[in-house]
Protein backbone atom coordinates (compact mmCIF):
# COMPACT_ATOMS: atom_id res chain seq x y z
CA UNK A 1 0.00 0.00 0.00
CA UNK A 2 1.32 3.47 -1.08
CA UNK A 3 0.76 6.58 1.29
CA UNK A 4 -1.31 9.27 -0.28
CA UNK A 5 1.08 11.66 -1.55
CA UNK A 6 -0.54 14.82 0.74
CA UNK A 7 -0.23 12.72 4.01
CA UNK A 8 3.42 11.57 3.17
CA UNK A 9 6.02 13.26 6.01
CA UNK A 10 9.10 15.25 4.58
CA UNK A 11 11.89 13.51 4.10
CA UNK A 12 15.70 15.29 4.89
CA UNK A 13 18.08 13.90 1.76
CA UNK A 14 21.58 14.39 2.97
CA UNK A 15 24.22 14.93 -0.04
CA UNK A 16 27.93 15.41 0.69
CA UNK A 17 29.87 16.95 -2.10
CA UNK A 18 33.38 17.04 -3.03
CA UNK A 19 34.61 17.72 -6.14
CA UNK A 20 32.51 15.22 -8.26
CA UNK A 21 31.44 17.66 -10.77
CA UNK A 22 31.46 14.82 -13.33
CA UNK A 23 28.91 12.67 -11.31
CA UNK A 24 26.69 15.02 -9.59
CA UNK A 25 24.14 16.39 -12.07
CA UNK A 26 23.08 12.50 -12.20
CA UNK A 27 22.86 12.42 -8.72
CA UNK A 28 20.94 15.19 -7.96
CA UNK A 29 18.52 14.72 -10.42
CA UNK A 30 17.73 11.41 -9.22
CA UNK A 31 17.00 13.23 -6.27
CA UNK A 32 14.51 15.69 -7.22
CA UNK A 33 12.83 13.04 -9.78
CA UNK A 34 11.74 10.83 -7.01
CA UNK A 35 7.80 9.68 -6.65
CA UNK A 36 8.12 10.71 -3.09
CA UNK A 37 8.10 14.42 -3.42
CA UNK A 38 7.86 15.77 -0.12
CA UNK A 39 11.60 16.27 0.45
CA UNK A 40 14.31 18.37 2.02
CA UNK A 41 17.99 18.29 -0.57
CA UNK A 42 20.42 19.12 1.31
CA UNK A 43 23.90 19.98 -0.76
CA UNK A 44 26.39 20.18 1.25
CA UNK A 45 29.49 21.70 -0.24
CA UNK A 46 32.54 20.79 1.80
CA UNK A 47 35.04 22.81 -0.09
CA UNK A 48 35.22 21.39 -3.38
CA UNK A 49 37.83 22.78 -5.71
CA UNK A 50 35.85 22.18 -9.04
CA UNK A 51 32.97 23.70 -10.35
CA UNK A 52 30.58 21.24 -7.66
CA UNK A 53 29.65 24.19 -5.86
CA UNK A 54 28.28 26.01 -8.50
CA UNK A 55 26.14 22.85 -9.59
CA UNK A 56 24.58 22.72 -6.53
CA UNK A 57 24.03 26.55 -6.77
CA UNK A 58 22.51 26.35 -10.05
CA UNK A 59 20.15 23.24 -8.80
CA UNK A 60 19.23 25.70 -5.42
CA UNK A 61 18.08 28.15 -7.77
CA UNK A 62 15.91 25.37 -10.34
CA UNK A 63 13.99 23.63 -7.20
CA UNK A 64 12.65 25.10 -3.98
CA UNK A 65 13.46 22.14 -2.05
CA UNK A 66 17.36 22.26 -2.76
CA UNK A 67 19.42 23.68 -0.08
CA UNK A 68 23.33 24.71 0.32
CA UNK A 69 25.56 24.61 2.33
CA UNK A 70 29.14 25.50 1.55
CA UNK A 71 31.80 25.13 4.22
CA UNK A 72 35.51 24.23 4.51
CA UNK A 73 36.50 20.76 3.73
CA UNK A 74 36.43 18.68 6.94
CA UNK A 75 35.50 15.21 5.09
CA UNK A 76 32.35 12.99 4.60
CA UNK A 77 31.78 13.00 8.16
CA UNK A 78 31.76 16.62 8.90
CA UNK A 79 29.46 17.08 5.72
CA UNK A 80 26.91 14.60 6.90
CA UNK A 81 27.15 16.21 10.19
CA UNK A 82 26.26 19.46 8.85
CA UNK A 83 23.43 18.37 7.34
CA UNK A 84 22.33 17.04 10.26
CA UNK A 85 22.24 19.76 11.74
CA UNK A 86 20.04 21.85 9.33
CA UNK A 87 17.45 18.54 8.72
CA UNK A 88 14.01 19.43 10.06
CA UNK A 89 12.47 16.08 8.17
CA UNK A 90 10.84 13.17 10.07
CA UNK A 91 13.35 11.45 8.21
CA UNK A 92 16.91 10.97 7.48
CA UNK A 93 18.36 9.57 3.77
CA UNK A 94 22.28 9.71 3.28
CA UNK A 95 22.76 9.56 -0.47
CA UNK A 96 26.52 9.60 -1.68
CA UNK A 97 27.22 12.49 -4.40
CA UNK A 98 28.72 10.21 -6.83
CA UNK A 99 25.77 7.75 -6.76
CA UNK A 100 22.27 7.76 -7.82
CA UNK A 101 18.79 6.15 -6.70
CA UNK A 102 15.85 4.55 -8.39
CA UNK A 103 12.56 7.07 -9.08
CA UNK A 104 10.88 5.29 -6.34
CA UNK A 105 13.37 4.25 -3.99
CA UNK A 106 12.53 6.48 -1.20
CA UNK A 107 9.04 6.48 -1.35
CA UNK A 108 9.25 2.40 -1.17
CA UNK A 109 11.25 2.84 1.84
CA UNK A 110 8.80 5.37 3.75
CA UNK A 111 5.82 3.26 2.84
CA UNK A 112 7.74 -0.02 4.17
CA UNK A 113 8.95 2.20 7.53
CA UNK A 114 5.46 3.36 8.30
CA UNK A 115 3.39 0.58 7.73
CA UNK A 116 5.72 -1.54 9.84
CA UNK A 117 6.14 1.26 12.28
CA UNK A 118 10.02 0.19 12.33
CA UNK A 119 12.77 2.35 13.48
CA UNK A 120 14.50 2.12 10.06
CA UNK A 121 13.86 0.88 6.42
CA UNK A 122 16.58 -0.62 3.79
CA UNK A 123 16.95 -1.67 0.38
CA UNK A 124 19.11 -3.61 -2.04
CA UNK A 125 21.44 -1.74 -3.98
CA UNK A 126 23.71 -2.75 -7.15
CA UNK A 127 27.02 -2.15 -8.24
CA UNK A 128 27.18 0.22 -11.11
CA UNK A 129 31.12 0.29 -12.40
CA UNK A 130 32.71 3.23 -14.05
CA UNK A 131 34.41 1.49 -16.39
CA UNK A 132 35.17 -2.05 -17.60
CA UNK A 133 38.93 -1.76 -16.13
CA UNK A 134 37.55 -0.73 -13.02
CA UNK A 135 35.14 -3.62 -12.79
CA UNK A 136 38.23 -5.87 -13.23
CA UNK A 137 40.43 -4.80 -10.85
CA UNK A 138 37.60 -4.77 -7.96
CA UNK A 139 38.17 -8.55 -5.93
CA UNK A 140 34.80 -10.62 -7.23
CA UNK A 141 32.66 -9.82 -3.87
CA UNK A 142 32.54 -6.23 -4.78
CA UNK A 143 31.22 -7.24 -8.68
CA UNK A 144 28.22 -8.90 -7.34
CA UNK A 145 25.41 -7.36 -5.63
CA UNK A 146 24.29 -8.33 -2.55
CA UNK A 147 20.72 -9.01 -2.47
CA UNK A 148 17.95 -9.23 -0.04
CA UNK A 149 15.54 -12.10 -1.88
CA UNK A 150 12.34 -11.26 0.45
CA UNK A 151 10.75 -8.48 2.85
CA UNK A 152 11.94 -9.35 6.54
CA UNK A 153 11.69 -7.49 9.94
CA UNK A 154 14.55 -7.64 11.95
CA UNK A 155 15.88 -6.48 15.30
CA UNK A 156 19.04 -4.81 15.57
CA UNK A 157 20.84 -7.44 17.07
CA UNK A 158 19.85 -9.48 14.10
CA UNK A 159 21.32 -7.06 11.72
CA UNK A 160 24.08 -6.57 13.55
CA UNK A 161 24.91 -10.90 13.06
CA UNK A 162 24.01 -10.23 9.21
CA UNK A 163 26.30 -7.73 8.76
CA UNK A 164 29.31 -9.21 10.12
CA UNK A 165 28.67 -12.24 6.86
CA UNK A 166 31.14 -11.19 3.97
CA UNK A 167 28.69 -10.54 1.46
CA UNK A 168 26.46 -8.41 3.70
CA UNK A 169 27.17 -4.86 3.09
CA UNK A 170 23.66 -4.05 2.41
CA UNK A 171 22.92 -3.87 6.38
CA UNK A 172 26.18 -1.69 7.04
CA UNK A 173 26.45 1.29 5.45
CA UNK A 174 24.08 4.45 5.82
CA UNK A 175 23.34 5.44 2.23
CA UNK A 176 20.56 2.35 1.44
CA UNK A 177 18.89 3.40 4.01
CA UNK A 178 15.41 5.63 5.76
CA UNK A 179 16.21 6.56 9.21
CA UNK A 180 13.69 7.82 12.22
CA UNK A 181 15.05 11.58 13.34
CA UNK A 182 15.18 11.00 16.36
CA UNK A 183 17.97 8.57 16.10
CA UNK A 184 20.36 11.44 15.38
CA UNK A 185 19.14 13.39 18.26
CA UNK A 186 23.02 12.34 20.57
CA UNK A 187 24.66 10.94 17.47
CA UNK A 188 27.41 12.30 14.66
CA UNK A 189 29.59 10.82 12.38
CA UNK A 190 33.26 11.05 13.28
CA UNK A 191 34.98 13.81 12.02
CA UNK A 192 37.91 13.18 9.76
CA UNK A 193 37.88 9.50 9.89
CA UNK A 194 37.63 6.51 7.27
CA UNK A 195 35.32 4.04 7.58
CA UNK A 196 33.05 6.46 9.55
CA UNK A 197 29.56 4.33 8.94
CA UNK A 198 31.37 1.34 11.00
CA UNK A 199 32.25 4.06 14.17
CA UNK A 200 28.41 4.99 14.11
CA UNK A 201 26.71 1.61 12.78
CA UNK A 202 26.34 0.02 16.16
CA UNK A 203 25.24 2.66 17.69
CA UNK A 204 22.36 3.71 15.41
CA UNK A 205 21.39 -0.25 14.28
CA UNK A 206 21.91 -2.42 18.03
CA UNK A 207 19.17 -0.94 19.57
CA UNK A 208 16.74 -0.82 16.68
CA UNK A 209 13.54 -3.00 17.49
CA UNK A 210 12.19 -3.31 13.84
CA UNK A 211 14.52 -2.71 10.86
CA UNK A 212 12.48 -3.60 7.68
CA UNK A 213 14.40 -5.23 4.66
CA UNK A 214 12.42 -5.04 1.50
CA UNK A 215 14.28 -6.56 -2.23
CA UNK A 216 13.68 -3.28 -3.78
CA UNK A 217 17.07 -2.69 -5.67
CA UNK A 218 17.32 1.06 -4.96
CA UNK A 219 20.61 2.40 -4.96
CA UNK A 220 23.17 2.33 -7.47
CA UNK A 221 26.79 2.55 -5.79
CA UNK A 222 29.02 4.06 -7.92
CA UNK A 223 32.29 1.91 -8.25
CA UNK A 224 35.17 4.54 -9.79
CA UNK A 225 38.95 4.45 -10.32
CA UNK A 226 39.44 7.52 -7.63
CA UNK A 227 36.88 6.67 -5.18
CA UNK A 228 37.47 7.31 -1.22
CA UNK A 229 36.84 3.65 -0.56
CA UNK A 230 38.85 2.40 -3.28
CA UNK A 231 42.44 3.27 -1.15
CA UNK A 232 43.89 0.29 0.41
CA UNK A 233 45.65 2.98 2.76
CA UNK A 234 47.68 2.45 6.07
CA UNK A 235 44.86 5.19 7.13
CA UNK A 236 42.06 3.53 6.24
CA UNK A 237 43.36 0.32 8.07
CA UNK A 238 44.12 2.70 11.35
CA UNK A 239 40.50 3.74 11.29
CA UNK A 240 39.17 0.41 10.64
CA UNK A 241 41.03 -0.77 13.48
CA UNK A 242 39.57 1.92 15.78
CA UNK A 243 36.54 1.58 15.22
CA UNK A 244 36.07 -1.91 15.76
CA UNK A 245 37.61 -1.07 19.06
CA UNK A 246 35.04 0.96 19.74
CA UNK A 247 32.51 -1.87 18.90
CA UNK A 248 33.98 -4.48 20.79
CA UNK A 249 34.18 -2.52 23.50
CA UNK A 250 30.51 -1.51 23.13
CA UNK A 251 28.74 -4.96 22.91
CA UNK A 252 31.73 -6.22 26.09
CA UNK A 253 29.68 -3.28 28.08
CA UNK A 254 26.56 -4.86 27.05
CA UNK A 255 27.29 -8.27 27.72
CA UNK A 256 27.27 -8.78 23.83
CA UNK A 257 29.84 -11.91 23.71
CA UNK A 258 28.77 -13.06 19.59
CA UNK A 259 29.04 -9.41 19.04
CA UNK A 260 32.29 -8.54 21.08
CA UNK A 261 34.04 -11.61 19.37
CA UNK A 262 33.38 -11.33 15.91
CA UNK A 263 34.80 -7.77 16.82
CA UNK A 264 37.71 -8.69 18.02
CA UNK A 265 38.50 -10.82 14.59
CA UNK A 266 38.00 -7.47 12.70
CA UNK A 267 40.58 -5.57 14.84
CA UNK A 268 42.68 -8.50 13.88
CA UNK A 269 42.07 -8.07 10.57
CA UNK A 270 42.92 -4.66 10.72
CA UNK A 271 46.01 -4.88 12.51
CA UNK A 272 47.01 -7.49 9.74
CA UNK A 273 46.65 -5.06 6.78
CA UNK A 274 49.08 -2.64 8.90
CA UNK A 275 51.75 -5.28 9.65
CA UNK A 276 54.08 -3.63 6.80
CA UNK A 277 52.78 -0.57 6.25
CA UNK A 278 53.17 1.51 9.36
CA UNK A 279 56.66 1.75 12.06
CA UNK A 280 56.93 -0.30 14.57
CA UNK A 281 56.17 1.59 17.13
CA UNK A 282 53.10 2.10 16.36
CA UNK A 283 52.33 -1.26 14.96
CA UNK A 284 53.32 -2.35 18.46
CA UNK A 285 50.98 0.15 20.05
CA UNK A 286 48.23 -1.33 18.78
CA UNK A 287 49.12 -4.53 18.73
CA UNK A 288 48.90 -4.27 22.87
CA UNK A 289 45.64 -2.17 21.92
CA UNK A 290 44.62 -5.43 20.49
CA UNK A 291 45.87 -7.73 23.47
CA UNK A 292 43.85 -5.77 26.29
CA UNK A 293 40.62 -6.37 24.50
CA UNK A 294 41.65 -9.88 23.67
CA UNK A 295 42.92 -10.29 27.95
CA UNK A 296 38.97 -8.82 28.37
CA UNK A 297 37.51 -11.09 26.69
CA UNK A 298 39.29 -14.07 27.72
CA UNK A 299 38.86 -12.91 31.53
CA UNK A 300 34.71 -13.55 30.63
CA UNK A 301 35.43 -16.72 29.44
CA UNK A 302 34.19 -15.71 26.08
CA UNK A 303 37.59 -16.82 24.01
CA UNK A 304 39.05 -20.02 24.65
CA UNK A 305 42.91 -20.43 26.05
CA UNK A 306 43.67 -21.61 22.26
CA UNK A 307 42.80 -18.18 21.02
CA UNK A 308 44.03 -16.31 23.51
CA UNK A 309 47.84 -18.05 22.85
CA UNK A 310 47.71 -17.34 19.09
CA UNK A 311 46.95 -13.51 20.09
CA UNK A 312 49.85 -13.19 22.12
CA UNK A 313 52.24 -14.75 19.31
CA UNK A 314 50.56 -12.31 16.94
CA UNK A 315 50.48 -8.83 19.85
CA UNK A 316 54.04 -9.59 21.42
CA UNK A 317 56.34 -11.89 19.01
CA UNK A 318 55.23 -10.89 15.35
């Protein structure tokens, strides 16, 4: 059942651009074109040094809805924070300026949030690749799309198990997805960090009651030569590895031991990727960063003696 378009709430889209000139006419206009029409665009403008400021300028001045925002660059985080901050919608949508959406992607999300009276609403997306080189170089579980095959409610805690699979990206990130307003009311994206949907994730999904899943494909996620996500960086590693820190640390508070575990792997992970790429010194830093959470979590009984051995080979005598 579709809501009658006069009764529909107003929506707060949330667009960070930087310098994607190229891409963000697309994006934008997939925007304004949706079925859902009841909507808030907000640009925001973190310092771009092409001509993306200007585009969103000359798409202020073309539809009423459009807002700007131009400010300093500070990142994706501090953009999306901005907007925050200016959103007066029941809702929140984070769409990325170098993607696009379906016509009737956000309207099928509202109509799935209200009638399940969830907390929030998300869709399938699909891989859209700029070119055919850059489809080849991607590793094969970013060339498929990972699809949801029926509608589902789910609790938080359920998402949270879903989203630690390999091929389930479409519960983690923020830009597939309707959020309730009030879930931003205490919360902000990082500022100046990587990886900055897996520092908030947890704390905007865990405590969810009803997160409705429907198989709409939605979204289409850019996939580009250039892209922020694309850099295998020491940086983005440090980030990752902080922020499943965080996480771990979070679910250990809450008693959370499937949660804090499969945590713990991920800082693991992380620490991995740095093993060459950073001094040692700091590779050792948080390598005993890594064996205090791993000491925690054996002291709970929640990771076997086994474990905790291999840890220490990895934390003291790698």
């Amino acid at each position: 059942m579709t809501l009658e378009k006069e009764n529909q709430p107003k929506i707060s889209v949330i667009v960070p651009v930087y310098n994607v000139e190229r891409y963000l006419d697309q994006c934008v206009e997939s925007i304004v074109k949706q079925t859902c029409q009841n909507l808030e665009i907000i640009l925001v403008d973190d310092g771009s040094g092409d001509t993306s400021g200007t585009i969103c300028d000359q798409w202020a001045a073309r539809d009423a809805r459009i807002r700007v925002i131009h400010q300093a660059n500070g990142g994706l985080s501090a953009a999306r924070n901005s907007g925050l901050d200016s959103a007066s919608g029941a809702y929140i949508s984070f769409i990325d300026s170098d993607d696009s959406i379906e016509p009737g992607m956000l309207e099928a999300l509202l109509t799935a949030l209200e009638e399940a009276q969830g907390d929030v609403a998300l869709c399938n997306f699909r891989y859209v690749f700029e070119s055919e080189t850059c489809r080849e170089r991607q590793p094969e579980k970013y060339r498929t799309d990972y699809q949801l095959h029926e509608e589902q409610v789910i609790t938080g805690r359920e998402a949270m198990l879903l989203a630690a699979g390999s091929k389930h990206t479409v519960y983690e990130v923020v830009w597939n997805k309707l959020f309730r307003r009030e879930q931003f009311l205490s919360l902000r994206f990082p500022p100046g960090k990587l990886h900055e949907d897996e520092f908030l994730f947890h704390q905007l999904i865990y405590p969810c009651e009803k997160i409705v899943c429907i198989p709409y494909v939605g979204y289409r996620y850019l996939q580009r030569e250039n892209s922020i996500m694309g850099e295998r960086s020491s940086a983005s590693s440090r980030d990752a590895f902080e922020a499943y820190h965080l996480r771990c640390r979070f679910f250990l508070e809450r008693e959370e031991r499937q949660l804090a575990v499969i945590c713990e792997g991920n800082m693991l992970s992380a620490v991995k990727r740095l093993q060459a790429a950073v001094p040692r010194r700091e590779r050792q830093a948080l390598q005993k960063s890594h064996w205090k959470m791993v000491w925690a979590l054996y002291k709970k009984k929640w990771l076997p003696f086994s474990t905790v051995c291999k840890r220490f080979v990895r934390c003291f005598l790698l």
